[in-house]
Protein backbone atom coordinates (compact mmCIF):
# COMPACT_ATOMS: atom_id res chain seq x y z
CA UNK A 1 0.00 0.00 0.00
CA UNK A 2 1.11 3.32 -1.03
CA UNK A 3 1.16 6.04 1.55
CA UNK A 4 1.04 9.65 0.58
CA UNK A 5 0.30 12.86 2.14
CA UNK A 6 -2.39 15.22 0.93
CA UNK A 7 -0.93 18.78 0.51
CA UNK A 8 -2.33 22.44 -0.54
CA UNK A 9 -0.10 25.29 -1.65
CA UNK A 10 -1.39 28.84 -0.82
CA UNK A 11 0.26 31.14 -3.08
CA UNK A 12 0.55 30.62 -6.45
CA UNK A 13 3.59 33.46 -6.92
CA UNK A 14 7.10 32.44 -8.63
CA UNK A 15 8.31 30.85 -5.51
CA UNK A 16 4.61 28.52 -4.84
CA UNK A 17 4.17 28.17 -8.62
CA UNK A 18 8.55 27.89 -9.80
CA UNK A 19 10.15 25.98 -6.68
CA UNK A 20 7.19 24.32 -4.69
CA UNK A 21 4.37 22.68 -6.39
CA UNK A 22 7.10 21.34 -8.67
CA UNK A 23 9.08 19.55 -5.98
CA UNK A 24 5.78 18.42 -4.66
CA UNK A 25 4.57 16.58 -7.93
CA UNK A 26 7.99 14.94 -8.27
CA UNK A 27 7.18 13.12 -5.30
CA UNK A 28 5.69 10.04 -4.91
CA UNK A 29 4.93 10.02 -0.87
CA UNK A 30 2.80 13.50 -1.78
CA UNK A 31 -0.18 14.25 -3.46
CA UNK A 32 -1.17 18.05 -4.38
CA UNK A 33 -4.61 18.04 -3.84
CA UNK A 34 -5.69 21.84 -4.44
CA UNK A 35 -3.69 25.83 -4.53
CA UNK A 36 -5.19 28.46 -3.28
CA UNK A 37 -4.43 32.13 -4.28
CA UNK A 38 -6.49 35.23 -3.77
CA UNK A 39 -4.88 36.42 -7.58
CA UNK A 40 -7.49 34.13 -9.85
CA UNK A 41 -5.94 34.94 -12.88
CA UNK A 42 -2.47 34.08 -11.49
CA UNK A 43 -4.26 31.25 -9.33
CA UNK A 44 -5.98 29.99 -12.74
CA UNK A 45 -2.57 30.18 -14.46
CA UNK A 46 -0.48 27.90 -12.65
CA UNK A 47 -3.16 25.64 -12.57
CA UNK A 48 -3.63 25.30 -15.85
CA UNK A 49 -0.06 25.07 -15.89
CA UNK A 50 0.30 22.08 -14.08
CA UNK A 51 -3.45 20.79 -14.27
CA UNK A 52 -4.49 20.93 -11.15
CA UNK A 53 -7.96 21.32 -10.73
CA UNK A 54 -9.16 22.03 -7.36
CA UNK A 55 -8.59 25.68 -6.94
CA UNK A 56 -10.01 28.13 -4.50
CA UNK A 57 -9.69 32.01 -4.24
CA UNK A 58 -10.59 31.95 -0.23
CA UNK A 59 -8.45 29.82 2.08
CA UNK A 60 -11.16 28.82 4.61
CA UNK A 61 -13.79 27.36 1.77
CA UNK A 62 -10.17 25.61 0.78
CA UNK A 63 -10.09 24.38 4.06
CA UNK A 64 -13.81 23.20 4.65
CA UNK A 65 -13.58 20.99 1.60
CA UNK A 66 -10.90 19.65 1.43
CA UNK A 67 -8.78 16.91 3.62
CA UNK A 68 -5.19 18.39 3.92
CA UNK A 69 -2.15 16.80 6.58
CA UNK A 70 -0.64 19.60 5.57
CA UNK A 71 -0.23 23.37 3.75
CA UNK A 72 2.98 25.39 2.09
CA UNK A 73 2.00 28.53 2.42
CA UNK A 74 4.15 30.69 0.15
CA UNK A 75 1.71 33.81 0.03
CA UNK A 76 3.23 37.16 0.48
CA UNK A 77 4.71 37.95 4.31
CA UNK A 78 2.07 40.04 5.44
CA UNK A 79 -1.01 36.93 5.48
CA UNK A 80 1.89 34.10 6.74
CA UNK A 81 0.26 34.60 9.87
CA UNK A 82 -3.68 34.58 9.29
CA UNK A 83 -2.68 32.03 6.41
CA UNK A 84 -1.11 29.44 9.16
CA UNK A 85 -3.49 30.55 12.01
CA UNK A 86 -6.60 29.71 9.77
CA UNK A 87 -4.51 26.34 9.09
CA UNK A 88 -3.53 25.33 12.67
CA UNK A 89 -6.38 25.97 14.00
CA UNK A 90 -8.10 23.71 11.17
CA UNK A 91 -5.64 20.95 12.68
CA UNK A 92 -3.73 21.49 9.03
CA UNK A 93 0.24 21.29 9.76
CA UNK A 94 1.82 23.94 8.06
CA UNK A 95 5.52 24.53 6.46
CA UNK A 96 5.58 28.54 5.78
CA UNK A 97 8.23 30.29 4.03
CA UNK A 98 10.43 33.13 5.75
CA UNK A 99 9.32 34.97 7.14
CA UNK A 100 7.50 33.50 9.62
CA UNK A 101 5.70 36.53 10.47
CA UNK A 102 6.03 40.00 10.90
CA UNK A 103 5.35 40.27 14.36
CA UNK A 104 7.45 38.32 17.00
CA UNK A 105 4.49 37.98 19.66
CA UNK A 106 2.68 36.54 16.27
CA UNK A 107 5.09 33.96 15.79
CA UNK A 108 4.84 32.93 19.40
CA UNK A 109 0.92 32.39 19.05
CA UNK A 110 1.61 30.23 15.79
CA UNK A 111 4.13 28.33 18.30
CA UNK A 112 1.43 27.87 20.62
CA UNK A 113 -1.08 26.49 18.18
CA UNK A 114 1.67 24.41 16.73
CA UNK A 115 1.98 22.87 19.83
């Protein structure tokens, strides 16, 4: 029996679109199972790029339907922290890109929820 984990991207910029969801298809222990992008016609483009299907333009409706063990969230710095707050507190694990945030006592509460 195969084992994979289920995976969305959030952010569908060069980094998401060039260096992530790339590495991510290349693997066999990982599905990508939706992106999510508040940009539709740059959310619609990688895509259609890659064929993915299962896109969504608001992270919570992403997170509502669909079952994710985890998220790379590779948005822009500003939403890392609503982005992985909205995720942790879904009980989605998340890997976020650097910054974590750009508050320090927001980091701390994204440890917490990590737990």
């Amino acid at each position: 029996m195969t084992r994979y984990v289920r995976i969305a991207v959030v952010g569908t910029g060069w980094w998401g679109s060039d260096i992530h969801i790339p590495a991510l298809l290349a693997r066999e222990d990982a599905h990508l199972i939706a992106l999510c992008d508040t940009n539709a016609t740059r959310l619609n483009a990688t895509a259609e790029k890659y064929n993915l299907s299962r896109t969504y333009t608001d992270l919570k409706s992403m997170l509502v339907s669909e079952q994710l063990d985890g998220v790379v969230v590779a948005s822009s710095n500003a939403s890392h922290y609503t982005v992985c707050k909205q995720c942790l507190e879904h009980g989605v694990n998340v890997l976020v890109e650097k910054p974590m945030t750009i508050k320090a006592q927001e980091a701390l509460e994204l440890l917490e929820l990590a737990g």
